[in-house]
C-alpha atoms as a PDB file:
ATOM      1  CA  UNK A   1       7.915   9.760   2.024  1.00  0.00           C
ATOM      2  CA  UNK A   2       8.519  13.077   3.751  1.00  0.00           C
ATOM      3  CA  UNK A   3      11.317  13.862   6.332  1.00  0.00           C
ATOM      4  CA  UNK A   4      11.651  10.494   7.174  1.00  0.00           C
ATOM      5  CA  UNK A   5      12.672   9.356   4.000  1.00  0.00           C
ATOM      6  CA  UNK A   6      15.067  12.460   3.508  1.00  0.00           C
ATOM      7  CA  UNK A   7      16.320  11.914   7.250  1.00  0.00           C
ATOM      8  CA  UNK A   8      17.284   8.100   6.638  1.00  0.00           C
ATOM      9  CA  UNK A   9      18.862   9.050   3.197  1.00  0.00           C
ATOM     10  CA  UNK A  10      21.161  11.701   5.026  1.00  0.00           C
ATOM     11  CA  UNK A  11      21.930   9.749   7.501  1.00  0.00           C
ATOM     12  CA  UNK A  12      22.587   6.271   5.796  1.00  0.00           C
ATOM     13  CA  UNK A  13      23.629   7.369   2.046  1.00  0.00           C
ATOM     14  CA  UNK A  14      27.113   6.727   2.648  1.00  0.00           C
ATOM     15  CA  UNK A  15      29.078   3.939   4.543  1.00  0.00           C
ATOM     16  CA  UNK A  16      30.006   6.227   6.988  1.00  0.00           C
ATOM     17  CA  UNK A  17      26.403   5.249   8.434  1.00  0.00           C
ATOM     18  CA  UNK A  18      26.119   1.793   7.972  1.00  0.00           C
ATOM     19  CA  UNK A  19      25.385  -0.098  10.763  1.00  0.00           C
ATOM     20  CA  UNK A  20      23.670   2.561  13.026  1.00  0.00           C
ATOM     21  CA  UNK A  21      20.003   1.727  11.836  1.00  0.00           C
ATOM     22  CA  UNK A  22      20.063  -2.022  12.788  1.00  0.00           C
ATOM     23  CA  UNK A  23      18.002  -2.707  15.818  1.00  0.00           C
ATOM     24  CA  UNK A  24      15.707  -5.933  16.750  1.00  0.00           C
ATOM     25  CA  UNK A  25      17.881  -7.119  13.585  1.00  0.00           C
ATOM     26  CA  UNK A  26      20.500  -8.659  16.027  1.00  0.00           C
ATOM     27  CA  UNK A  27      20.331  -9.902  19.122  1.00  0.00           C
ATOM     28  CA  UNK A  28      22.846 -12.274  19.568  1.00  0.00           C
ATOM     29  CA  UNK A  29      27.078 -11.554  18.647  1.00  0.00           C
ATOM     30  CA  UNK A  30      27.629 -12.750  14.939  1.00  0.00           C
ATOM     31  CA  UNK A  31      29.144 -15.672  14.544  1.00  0.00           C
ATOM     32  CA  UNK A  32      30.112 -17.932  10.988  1.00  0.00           C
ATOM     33  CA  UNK A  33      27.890 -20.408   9.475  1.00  0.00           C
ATOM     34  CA  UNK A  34      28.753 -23.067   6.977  1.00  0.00           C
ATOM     35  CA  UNK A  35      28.544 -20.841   4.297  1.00  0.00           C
ATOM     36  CA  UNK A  36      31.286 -18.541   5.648  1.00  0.00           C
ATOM     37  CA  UNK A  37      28.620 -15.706   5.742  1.00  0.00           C
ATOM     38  CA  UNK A  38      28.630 -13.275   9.171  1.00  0.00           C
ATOM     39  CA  UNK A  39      25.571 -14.816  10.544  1.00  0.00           C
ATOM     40  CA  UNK A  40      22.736 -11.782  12.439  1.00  0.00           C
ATOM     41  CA  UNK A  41      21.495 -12.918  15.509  1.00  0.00           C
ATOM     42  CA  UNK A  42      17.970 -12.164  14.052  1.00  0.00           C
ATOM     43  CA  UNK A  43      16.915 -16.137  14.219  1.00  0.00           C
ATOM     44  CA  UNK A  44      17.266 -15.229  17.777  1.00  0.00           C
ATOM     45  CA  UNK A  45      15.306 -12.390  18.252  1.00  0.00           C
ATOM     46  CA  UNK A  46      11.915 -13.780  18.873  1.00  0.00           C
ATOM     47  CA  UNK A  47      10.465 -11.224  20.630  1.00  0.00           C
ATOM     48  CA  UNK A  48       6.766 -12.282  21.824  1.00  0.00           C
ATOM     49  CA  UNK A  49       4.085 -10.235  21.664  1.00  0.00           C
ATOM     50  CA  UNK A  50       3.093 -11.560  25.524  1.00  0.00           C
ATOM     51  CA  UNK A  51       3.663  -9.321  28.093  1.00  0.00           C
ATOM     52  CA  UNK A  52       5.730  -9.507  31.002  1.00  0.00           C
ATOM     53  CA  UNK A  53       3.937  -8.789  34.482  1.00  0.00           C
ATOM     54  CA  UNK A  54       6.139  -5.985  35.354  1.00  0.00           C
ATOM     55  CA  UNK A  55       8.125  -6.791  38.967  1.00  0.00           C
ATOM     56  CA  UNK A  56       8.714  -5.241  42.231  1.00  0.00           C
ATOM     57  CA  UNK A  57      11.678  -4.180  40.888  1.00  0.00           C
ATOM     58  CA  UNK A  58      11.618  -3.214  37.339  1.00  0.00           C
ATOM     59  CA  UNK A  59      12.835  -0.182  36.387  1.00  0.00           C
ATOM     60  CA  UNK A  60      13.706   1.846  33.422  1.00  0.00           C
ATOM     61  CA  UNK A  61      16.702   4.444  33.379  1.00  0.00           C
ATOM     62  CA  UNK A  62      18.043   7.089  31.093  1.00  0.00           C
ATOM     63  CA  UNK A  63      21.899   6.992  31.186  1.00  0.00           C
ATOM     64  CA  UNK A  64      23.617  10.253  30.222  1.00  0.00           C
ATOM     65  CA  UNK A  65      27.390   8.715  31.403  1.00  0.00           C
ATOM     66  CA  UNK A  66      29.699   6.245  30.662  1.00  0.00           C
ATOM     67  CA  UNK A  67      27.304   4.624  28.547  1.00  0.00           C
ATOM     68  CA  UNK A  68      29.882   2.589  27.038  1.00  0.00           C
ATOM     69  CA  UNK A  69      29.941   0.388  30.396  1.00  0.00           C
ATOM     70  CA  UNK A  70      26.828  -1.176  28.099  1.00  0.00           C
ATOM     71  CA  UNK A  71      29.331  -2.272  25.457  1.00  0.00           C
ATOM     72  CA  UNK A  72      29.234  -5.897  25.913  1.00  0.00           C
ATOM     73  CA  UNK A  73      25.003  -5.036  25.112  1.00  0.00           C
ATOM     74  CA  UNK A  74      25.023  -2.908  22.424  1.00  0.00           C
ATOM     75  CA  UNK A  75      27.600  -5.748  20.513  1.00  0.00           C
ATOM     76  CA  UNK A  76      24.232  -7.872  20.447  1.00  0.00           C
ATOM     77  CA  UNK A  77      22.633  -5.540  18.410  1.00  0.00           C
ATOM     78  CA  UNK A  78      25.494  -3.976  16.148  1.00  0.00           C
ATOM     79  CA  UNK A  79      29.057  -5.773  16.678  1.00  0.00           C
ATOM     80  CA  UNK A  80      31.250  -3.359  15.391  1.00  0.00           C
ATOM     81  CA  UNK A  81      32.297  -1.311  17.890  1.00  0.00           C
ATOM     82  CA  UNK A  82      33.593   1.311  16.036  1.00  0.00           C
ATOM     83  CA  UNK A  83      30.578   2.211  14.143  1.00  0.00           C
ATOM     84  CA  UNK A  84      28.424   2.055  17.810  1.00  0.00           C
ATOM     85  CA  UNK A  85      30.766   4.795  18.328  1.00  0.00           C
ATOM     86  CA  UNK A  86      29.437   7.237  16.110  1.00  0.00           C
ATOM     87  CA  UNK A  87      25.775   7.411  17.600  1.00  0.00           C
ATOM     88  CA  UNK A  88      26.113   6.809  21.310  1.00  0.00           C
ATOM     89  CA  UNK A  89      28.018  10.000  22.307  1.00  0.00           C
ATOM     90  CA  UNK A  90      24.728  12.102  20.730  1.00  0.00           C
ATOM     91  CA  UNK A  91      22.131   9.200  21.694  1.00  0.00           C
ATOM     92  CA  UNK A  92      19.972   8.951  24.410  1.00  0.00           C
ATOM     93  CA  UNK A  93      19.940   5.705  26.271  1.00  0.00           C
ATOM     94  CA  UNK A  94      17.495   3.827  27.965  1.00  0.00           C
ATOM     95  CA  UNK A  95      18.192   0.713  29.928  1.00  0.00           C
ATOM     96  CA  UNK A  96      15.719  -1.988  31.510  1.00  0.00           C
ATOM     97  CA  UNK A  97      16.610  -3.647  35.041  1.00  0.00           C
ATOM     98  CA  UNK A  98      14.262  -6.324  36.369  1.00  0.00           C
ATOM     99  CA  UNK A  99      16.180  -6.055  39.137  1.00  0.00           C
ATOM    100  CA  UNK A 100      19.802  -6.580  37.389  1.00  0.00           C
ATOM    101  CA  UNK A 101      20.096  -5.900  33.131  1.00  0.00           C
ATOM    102  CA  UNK A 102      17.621  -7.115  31.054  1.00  0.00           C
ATOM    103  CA  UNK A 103      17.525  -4.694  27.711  1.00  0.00           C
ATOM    104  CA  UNK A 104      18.706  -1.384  26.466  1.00  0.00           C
ATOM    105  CA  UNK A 105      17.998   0.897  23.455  1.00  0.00           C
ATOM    106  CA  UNK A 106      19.297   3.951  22.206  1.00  0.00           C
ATOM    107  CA  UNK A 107      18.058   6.479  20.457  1.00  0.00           C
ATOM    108  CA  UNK A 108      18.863   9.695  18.240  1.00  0.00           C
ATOM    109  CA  UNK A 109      17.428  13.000  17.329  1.00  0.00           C
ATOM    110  CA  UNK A 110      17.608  13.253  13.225  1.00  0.00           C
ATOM    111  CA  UNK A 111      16.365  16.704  13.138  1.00  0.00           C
ATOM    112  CA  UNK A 112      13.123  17.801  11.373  1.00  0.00           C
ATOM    113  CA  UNK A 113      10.868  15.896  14.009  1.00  0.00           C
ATOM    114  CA  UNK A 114      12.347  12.536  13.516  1.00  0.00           C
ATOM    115  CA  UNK A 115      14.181  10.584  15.835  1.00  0.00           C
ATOM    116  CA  UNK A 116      15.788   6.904  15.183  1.00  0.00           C
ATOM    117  CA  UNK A 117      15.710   3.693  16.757  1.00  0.00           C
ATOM    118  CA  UNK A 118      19.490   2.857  16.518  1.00  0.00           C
ATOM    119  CA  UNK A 119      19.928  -0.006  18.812  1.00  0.00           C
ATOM    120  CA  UNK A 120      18.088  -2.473  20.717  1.00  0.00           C
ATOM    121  CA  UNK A 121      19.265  -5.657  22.588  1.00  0.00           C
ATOM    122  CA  UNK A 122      17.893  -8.002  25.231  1.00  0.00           C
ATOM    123  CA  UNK A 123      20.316 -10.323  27.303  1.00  0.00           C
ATOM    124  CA  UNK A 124      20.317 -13.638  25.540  1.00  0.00           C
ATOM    125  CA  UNK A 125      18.428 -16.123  28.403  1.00  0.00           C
ATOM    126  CA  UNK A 126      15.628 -12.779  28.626  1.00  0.00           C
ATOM    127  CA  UNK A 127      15.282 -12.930  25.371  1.00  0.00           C
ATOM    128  CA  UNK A 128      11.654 -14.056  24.319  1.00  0.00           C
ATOM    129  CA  UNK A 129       9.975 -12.231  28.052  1.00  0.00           C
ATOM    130  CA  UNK A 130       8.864  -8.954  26.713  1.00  0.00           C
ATOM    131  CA  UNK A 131      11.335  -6.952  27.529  1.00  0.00           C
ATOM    132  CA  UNK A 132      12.439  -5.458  24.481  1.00  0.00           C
ATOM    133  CA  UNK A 133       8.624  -4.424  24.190  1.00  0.00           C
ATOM    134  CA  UNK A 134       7.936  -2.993  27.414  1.00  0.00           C
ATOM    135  CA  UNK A 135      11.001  -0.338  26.495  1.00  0.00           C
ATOM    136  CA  UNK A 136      10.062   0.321  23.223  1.00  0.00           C
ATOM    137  CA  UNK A 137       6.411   1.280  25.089  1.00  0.00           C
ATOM    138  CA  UNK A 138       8.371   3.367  27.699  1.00  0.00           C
ATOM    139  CA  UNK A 139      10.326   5.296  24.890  1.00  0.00           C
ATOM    140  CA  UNK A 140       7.006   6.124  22.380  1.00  0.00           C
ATOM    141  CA  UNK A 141       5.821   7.495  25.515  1.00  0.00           C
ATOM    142  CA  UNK A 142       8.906   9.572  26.347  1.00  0.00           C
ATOM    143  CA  UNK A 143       9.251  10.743  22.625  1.00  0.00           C
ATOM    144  CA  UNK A 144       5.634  11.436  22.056  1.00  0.00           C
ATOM    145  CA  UNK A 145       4.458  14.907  21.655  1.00  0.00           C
ATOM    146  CA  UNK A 146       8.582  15.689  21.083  1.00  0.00           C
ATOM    147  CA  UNK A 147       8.743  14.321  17.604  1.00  0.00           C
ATOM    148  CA  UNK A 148       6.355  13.360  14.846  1.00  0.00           C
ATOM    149  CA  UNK A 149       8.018  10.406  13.428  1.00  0.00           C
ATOM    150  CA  UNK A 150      10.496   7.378  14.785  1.00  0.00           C
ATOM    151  CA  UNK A 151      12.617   5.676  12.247  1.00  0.00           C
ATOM    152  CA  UNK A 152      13.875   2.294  12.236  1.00  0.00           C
ATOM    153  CA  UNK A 153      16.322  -0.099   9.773  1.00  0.00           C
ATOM    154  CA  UNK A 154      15.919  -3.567   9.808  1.00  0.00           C
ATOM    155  CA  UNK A 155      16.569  -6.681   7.092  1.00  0.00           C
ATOM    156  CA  UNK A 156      13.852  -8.358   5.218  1.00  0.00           C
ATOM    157  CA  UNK A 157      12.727 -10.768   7.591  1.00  0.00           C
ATOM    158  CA  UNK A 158       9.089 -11.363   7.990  1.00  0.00           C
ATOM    159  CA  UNK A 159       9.134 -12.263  11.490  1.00  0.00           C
ATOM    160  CA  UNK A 160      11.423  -8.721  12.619  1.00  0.00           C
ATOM    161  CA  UNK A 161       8.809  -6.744  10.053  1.00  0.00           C
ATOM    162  CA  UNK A 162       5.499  -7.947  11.885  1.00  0.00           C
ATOM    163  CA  UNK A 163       7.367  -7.415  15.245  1.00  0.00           C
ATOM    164  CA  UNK A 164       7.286  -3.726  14.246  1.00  0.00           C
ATOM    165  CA  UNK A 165       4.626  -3.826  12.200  1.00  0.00           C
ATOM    166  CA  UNK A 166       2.601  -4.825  15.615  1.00  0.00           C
ATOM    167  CA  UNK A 167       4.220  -1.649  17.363  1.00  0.00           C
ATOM    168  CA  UNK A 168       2.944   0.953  15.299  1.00  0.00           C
ATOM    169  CA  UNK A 169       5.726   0.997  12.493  1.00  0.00           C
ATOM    170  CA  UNK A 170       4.506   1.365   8.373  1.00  0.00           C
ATOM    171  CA  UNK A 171       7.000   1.000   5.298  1.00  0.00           C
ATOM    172  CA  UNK A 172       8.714   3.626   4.599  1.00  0.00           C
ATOM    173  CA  UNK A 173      11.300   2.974   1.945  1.00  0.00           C
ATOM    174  CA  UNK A 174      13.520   0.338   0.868  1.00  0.00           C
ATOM    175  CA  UNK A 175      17.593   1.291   0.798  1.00  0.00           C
ATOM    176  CA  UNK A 176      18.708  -0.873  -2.257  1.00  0.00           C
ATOM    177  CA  UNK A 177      21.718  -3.051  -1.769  1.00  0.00           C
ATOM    178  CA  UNK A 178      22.721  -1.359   1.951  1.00  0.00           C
ATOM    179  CA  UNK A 179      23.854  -4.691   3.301  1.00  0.00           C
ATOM    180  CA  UNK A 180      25.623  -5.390   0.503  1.00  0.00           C
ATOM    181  CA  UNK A 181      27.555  -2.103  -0.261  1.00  0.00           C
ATOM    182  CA  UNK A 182      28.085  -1.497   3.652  1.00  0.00           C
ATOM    183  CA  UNK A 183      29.222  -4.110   5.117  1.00  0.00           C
ATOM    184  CA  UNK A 184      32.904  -6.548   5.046  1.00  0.00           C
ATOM    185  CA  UNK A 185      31.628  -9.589   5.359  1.00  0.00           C
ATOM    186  CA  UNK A 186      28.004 -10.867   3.724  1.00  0.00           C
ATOM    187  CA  UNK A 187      25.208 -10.778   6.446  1.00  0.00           C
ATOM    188  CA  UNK A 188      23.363 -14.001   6.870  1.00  0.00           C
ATOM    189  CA  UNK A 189      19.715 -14.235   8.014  1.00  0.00           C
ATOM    190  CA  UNK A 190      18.516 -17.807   8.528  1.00  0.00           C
ATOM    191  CA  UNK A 191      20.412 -19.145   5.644  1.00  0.00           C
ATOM    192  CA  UNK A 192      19.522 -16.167   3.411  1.00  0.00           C
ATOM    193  CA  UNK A 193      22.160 -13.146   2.670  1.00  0.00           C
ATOM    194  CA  UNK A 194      20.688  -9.784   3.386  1.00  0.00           C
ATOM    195  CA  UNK A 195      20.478  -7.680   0.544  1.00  0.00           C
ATOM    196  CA  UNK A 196      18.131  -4.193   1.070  1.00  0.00           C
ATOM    197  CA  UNK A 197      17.357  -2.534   4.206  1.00  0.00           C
ATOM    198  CA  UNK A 198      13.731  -1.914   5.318  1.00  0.00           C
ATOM    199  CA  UNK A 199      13.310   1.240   6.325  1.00  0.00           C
ATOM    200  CA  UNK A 200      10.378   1.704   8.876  1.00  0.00           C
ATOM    201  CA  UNK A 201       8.815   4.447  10.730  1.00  0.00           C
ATOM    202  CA  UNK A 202       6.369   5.355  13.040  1.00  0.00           C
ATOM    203  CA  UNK A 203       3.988   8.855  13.046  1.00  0.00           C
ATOM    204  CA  UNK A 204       3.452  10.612  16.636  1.00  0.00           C
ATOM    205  CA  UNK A 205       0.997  12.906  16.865  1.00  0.00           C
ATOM    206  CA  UNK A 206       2.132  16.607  15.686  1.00  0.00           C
ATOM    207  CA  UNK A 207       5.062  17.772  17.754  1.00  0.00           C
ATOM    208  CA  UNK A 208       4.052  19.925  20.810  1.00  0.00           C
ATOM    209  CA  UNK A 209       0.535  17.916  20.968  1.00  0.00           C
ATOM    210  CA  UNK A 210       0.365  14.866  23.512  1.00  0.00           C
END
């Protein structure tokens, strides 16, 4: 698959990695469901395809400091703080306000043109408006021209897959038994244990082109 495949299997061949890659996966903090599992917050992540008219006071802003005043954010999307930890100090982050905080998502270079979607989480009662979206818009535009492919890692869930699949993102490869092998506790999608991660990606035009 090219550099993106050889990008996601430096990056995520070793448990070292494993939660960095998931993004739209989880929205809300885990809980427990009946079946003792760690349930994702992925049931909750219906992210519509309708746009939000953008207000008087929406604005988009890269933070470069204390980006860990975010934390309580970032949990939605990958609840182990610990493992957040090892992409945000290189990451770039983008935040939505519209006025106060709606969504973030963060971002990191993987070297050899690719960059990766590590993170990206919408307040719970926004959740649904388009926010997510209109960022994700706002950083193709930022990383276009500087990198030729964005990478993403998400579970098998249909839904999550066309949400991407909508935005520009193709199948890339398929990480056999990530979930499984990476994390303590079984993750639980909608009654159904994740098992492989999706890996996704997106082609820019050729670096240095608009």
């Amino acid at each position: 698959v090219g550099s993106g495949q050889a990008a996601f299997q430096r990056r995520h061949g070793h448990a070292e990695h494993h939660v960095t890659t998931f993004t739209v996966r989880r929205f809300l903090l885990c809980a427990h469901d009946k079946t003792g599992g760690q349930t994702s917050g992925l049931s909750a992540c219906r992210v519509l395809a309708r746009r939000i008219p953008p207000g008087r006071d929406m604005r988009i802003e890269k933070i470069t400091e204390r980006k860990k005043r975010f934390l309580d954010l970032l949990l939605l999307a990958d609840e182990q703080e610990d493992m957040i930890d090892r992409y945000l100090g290189r990451a770039d982050m983008f935040v939505l306000f519209d006025p106060d905080l709606k969504s973030l998502c963060v971002l990191t270079d993987e070297g050899e043109g690719v960059c990766e979607l590590k993170n990206l989480a919408t307040r719970v009662e926004y959740q649904g408006q388009g926010y997510a979206t209109r960022l994700l818009e706002h950083v193709f535009r930022h990383y276009r021209g500087k990198y030729s492919n964005m990478l993403v890692g998400t579970g098998e869930n249909p839904r999550i897959l066309a949400f991407y699949e909508r935005r520009g993102f193709v199948f890339s490869h398929r990480l056999k038994n990530f979930f499984t092998d990476n994390y303590r506790e079984p993750i639980v999608e909608e009654g159904v244990q994740l098992v492989d991660m999706i890996c996704l990606k997106k082609v820019f035009a050729a670096v240095g082109k608009a």
